[in-house]
Protein backbone atom coordinates (compact mmCIF):
# COMPACT_ATOMS: atom_id res chain seq x y z
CA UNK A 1 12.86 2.52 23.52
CA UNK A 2 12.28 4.59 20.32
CA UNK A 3 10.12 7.95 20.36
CA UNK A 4 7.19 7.84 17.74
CA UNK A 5 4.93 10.54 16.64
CA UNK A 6 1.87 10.37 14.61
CA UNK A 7 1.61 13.69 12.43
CA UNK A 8 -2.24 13.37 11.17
CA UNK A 9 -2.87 10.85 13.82
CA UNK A 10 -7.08 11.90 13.44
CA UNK A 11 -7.25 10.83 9.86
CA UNK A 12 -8.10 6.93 9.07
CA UNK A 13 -4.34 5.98 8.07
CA UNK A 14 -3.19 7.32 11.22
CA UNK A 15 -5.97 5.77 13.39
CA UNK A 16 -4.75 2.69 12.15
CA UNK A 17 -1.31 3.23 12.60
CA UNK A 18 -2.10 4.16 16.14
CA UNK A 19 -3.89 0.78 17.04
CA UNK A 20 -1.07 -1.04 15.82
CA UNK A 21 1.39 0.72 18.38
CA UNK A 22 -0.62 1.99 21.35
CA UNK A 23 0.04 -1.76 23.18
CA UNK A 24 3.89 -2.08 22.14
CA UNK A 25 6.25 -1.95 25.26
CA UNK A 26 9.23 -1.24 22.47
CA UNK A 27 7.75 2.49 21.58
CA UNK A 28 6.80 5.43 22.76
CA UNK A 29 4.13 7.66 21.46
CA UNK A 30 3.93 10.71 21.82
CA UNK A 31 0.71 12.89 21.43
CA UNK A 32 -0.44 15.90 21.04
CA UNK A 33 -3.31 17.64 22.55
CA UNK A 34 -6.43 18.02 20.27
CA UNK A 35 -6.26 21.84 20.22
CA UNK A 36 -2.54 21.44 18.98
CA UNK A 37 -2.85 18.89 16.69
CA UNK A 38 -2.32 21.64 13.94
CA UNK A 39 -0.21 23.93 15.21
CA UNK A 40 3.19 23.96 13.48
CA UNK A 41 5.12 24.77 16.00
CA UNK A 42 3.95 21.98 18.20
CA UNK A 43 4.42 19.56 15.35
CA UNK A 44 7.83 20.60 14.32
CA UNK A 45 8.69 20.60 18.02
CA UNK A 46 7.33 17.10 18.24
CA UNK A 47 8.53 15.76 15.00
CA UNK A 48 12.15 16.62 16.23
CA UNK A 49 12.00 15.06 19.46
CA UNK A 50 10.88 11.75 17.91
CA UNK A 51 13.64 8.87 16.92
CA UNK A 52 10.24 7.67 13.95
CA UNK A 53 7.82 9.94 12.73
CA UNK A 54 4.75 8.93 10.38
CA UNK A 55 3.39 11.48 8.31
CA UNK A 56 -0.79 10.49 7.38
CA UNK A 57 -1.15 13.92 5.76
CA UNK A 58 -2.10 14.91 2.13
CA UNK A 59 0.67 15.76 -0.35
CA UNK A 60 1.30 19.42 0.35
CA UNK A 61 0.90 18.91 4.23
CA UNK A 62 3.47 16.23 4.09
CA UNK A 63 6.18 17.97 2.46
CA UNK A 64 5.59 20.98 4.97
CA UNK A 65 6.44 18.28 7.82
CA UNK A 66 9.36 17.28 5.74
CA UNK A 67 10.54 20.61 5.69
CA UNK A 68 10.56 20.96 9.25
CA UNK A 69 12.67 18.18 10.31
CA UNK A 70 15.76 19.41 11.84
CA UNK A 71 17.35 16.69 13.39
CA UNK A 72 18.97 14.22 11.59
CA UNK A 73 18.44 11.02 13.05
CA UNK A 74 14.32 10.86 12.56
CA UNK A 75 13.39 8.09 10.58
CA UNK A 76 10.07 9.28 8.58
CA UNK A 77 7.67 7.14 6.72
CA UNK A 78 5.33 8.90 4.67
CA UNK A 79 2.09 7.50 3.88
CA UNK A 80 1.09 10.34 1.18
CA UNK A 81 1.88 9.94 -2.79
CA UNK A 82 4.07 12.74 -2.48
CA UNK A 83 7.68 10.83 -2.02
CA UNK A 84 6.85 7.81 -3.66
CA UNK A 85 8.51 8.29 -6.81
CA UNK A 86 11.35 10.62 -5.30
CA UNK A 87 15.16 8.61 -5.46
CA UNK A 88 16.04 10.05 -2.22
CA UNK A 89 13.32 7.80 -0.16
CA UNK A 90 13.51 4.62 -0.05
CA UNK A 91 10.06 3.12 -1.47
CA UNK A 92 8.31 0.95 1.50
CA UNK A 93 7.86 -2.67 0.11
CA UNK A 94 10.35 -5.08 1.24
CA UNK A 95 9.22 -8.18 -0.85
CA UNK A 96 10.15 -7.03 -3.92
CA UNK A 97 13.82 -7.44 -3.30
CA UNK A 98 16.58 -7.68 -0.95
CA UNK A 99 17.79 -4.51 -2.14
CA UNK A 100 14.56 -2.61 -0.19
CA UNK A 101 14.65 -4.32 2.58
CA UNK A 102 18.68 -3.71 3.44
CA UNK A 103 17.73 0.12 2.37
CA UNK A 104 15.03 -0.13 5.13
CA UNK A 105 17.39 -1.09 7.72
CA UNK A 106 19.68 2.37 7.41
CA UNK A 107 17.10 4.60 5.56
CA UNK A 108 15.60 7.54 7.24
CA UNK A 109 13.22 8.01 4.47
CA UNK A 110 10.31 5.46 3.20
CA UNK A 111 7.96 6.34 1.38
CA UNK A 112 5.15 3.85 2.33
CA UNK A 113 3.10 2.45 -1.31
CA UNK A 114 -0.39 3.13 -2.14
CA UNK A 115 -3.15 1.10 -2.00
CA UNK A 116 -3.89 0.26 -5.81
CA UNK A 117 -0.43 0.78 -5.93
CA UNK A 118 0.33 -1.93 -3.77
CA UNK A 119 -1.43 -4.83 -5.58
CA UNK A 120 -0.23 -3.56 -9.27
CA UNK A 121 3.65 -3.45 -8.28
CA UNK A 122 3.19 -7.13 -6.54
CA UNK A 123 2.10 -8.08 -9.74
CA UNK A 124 3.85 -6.68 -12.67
CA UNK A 125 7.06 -6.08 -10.37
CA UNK A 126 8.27 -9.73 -10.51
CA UNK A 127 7.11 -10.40 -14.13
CA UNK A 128 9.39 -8.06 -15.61
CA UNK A 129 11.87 -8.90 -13.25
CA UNK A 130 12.75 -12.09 -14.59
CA UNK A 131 11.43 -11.37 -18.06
CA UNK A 132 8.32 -13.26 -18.26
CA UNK A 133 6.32 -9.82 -19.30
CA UNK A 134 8.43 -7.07 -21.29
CA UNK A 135 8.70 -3.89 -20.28
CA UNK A 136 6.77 -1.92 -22.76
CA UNK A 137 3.02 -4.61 -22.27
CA UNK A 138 0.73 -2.12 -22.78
CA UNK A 139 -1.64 -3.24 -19.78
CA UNK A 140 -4.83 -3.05 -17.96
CA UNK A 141 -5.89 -3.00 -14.11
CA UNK A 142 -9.23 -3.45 -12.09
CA UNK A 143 -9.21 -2.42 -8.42
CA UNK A 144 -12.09 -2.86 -6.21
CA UNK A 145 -11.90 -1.29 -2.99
CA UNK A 146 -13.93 -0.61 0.05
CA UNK A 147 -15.27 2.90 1.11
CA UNK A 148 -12.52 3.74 3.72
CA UNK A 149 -9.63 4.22 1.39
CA UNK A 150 -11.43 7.63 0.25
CA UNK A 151 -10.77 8.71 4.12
CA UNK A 152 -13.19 9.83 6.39
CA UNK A 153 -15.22 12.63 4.34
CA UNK A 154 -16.06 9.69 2.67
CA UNK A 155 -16.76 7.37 5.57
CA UNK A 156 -19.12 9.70 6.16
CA UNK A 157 -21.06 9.48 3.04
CA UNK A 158 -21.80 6.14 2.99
CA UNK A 159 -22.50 5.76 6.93
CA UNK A 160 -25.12 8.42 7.00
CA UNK A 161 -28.70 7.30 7.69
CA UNK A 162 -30.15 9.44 4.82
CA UNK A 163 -27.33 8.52 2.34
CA UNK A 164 -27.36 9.13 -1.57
CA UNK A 165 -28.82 5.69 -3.09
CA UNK A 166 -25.91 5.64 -5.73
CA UNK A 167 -23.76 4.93 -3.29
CA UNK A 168 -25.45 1.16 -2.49
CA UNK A 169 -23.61 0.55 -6.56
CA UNK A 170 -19.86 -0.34 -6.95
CA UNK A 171 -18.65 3.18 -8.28
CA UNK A 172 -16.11 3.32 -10.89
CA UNK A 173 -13.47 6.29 -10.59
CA UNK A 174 -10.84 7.82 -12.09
CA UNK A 175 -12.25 8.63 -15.40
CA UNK A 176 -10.07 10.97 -16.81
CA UNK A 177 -6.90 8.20 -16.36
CA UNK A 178 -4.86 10.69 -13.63
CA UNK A 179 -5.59 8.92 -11.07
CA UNK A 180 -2.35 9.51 -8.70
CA UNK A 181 -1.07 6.32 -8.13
CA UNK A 182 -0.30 5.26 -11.73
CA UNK A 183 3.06 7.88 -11.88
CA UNK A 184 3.92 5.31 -9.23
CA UNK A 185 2.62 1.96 -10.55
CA UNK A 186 4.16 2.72 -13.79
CA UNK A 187 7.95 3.99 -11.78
CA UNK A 188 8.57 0.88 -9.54
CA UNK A 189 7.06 -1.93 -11.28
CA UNK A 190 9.44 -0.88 -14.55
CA UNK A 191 7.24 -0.30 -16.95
CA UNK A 192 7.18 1.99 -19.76
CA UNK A 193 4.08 3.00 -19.74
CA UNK A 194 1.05 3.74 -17.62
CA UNK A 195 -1.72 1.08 -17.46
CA UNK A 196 -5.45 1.82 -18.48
CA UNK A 197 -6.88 1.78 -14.56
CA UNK A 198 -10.16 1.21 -13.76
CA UNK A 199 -10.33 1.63 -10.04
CA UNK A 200 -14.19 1.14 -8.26
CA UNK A 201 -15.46 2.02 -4.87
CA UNK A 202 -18.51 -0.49 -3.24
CA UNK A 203 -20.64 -0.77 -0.01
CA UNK A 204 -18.42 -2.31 2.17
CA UNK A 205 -15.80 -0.60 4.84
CA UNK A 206 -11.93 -1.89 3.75
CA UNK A 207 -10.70 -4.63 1.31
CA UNK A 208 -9.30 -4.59 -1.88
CA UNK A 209 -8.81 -6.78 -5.04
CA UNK A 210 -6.79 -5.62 -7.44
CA UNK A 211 -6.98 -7.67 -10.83
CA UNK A 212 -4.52 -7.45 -13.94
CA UNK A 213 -5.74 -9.31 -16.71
CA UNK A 214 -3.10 -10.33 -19.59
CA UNK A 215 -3.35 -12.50 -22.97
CA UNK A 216 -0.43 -15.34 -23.06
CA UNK A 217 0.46 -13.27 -26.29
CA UNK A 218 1.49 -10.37 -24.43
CA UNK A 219 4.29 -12.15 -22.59
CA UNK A 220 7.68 -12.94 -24.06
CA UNK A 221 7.89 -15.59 -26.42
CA UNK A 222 7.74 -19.02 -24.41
CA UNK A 223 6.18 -17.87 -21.66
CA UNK A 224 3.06 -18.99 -19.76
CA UNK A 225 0.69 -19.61 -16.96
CA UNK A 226 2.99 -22.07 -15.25
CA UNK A 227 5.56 -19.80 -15.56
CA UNK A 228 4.39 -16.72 -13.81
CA UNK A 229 3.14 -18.86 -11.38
CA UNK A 230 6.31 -20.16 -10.57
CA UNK A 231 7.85 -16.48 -10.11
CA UNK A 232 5.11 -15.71 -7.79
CA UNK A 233 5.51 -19.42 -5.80
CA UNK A 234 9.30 -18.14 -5.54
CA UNK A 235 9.23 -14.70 -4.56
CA UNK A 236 6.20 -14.30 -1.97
CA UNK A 237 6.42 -16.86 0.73
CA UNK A 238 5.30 -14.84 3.49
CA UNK A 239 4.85 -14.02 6.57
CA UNK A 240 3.06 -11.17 5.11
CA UNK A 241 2.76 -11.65 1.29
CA UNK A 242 2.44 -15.05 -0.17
CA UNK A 243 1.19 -17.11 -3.10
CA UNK A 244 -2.06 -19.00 -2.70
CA UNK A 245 -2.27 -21.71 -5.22
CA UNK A 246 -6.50 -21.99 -5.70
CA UNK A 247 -7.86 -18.62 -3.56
CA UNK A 248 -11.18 -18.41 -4.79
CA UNK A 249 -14.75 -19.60 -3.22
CA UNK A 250 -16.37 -21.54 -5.36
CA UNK A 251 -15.39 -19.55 -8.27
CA UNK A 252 -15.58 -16.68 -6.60
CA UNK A 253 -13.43 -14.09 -5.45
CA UNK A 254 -14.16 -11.51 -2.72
CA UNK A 255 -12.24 -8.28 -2.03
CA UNK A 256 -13.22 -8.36 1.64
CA UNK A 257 -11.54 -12.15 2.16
CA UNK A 258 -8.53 -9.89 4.25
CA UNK A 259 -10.41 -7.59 6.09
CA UNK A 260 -8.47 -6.37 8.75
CA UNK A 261 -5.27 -8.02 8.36
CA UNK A 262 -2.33 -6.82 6.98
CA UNK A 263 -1.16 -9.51 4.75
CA UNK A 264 -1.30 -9.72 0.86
CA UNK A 265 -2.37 -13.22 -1.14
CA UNK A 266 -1.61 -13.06 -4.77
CA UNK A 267 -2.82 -15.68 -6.99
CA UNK A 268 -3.25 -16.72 -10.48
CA UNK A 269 -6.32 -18.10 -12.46
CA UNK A 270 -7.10 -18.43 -15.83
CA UNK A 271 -5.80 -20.94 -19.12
CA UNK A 272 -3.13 -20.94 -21.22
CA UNK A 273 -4.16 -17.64 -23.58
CA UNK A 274 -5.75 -15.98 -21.00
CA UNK A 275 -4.92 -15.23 -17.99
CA UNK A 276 -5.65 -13.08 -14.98
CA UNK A 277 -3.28 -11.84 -11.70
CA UNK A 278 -4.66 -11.15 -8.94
CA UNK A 279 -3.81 -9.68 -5.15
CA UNK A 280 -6.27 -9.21 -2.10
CA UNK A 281 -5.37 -7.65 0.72
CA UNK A 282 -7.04 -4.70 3.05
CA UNK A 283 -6.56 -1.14 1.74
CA UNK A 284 -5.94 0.20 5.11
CA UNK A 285 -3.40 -3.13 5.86
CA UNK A 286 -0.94 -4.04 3.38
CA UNK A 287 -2.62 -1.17 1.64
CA UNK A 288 -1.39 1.59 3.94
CA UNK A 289 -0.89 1.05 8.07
CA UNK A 290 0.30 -1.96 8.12
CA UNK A 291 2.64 -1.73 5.33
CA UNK A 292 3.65 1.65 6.98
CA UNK A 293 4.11 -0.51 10.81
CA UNK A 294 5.90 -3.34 8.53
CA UNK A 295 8.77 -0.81 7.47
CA UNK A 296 8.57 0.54 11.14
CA UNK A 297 9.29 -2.76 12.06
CA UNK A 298 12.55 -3.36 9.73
CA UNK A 299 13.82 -0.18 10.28
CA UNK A 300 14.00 -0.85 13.90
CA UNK A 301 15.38 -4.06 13.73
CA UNK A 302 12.00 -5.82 14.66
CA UNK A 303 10.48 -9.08 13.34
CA UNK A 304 8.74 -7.41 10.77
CA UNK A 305 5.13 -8.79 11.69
CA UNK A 306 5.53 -6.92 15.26
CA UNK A 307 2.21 -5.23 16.07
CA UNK A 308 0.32 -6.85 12.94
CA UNK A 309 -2.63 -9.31 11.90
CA UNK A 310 -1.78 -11.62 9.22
């Protein structure tokens, strides 16, 4: 029975993480009481004792728990941005190739993906891959997400009874093009450059849709619709990510269709000169804890949908 620990176990990620495992008979967690939930010592004392440790801290706090891991066989999965691009870990999204998922088996560091992240890599990953889209497309992305991905400061905000009235809008973000997942979108879907990313908050708790659009010209010569849909018919065929040949309602298409499950549907609309990608999936399930239980899963030797709602 492995030994897991939760370090930021109070912050949404972690929450989430915690449902997943708190009725698995294969784990044990082990918790810390409230008054030394923040007490290095305690942590470092229980991050060494654990055989799996998930870190649901920001950047700097994560790489402080890094640094206090003395024993060599704990297996850490970090759910901040601040590994993501780093060689050393192994980054947390088995469906992109075989390659990941073998690393997952013997790794003792993932870094678990982002949420926009997440939906961009699924997307560009494979097209450059097998050379549908070259490497230097100079692209765009739209990702729509609900209110919990901005953790629970945010929560807050748009749960309070006397909340600001902007907040009943879809809220665009990342103005200034920094946003920090693009170092990442732009480092494991091998591209050359960074995408123009137009990321938007709305009134509603989790779900995401993250949309990519692309003109047939942009794609190697010869390429087209049929063909990317192929790649995608090829590569995701579940449990957890798969291809959905006609996803929309009615000509519609909702971020909030996988609330609360932890699987990923990519799809593909458009004509033959333009065309647009899509993925939907929950930000806090394939978008963070369950991708995070997911390499739990693999790591341990587990069917890899142990503990999760698809």
């Amino acid at each position: 029975m492995k030994k897991v620990f939760i370090d930021g176990s109070a912050g949404t990620t972690g929450l989430r993480i915690y449902e997943r495992l708190e009725g698995r008979s294969d784990i044990t967690l082990i918790k810390l009481p409230e008054e030394k939930r923040k007490d290095i010592n305690a942590r470092k004392e229980a991050i060494n004792s654990a055989d799996i440790v998930f870190l649901c801290l920001p950047d700097d706090a994560a790489r402080e728990s890094v640094s206090l891991i003395e024993n060599e066989n704990t297996v850490v999965l970090d759910t901040s941005t601040a590994h993501r691009t780093n060689s050393d870990w192994t980054y947390g999204f088995p469906e992109l190739n075989e390659n990941i998922e073998n690393q997952l088996k013997k790794t003792k560091r993932i870094a678990v993906p982002g949420c926009h992240a997440s939906g961009f890599i699924a997307l560009v990953y494979p097209l450059v891959e097998t050379g549908i889209l070259p490497k230097d497309a100079l692209l765009t992305c739209t990702s729509v997400t609900g209110y919990s991905g901005g953790g629970k400061k945010m929560i807050a905000e748009y749960e309070a009874q006397d909340r600001n009235a902007l907040l009943s809008s879809p809220r665009q973000y990342g103005l200034t093009q920094q946003h920090k997942h693009l170092k990442e979108m732009k480092a494991i879907s091998g591209i050359d450059f960074c995408p123009a990313f137009s990321p938007i908050v709305a009134d509603f708790y989790s779900g995401m849709c993250v949309t990519i659009p692309l003109f047939t010209s942009q794609l190697n010569e010869g390429k087209t619709i049929e063909d990317i849909k192929e790649v995608f018919k090829n590569k995701y065929t579940g449990p957890i990510v798969s291809f959905k040949e006609k996803a929309d309602e009615e000509g519609f298409l909702s971020a909030t269709a996988l609330s609360t499950l932890d699987s990923m549907e990519i799809a593909v609309f458009g004509n033959e000169e333009r065309i647009l990608l899509t993925a939907r999936y929950d930000n806090l399930g394939k978008g963070a804890s369950g991708a995070a239980v997911q390499c739990m899963n693999i790591c341990m030797g587990a069917d890899s949908t142990m503990g999760l709602n698809i």
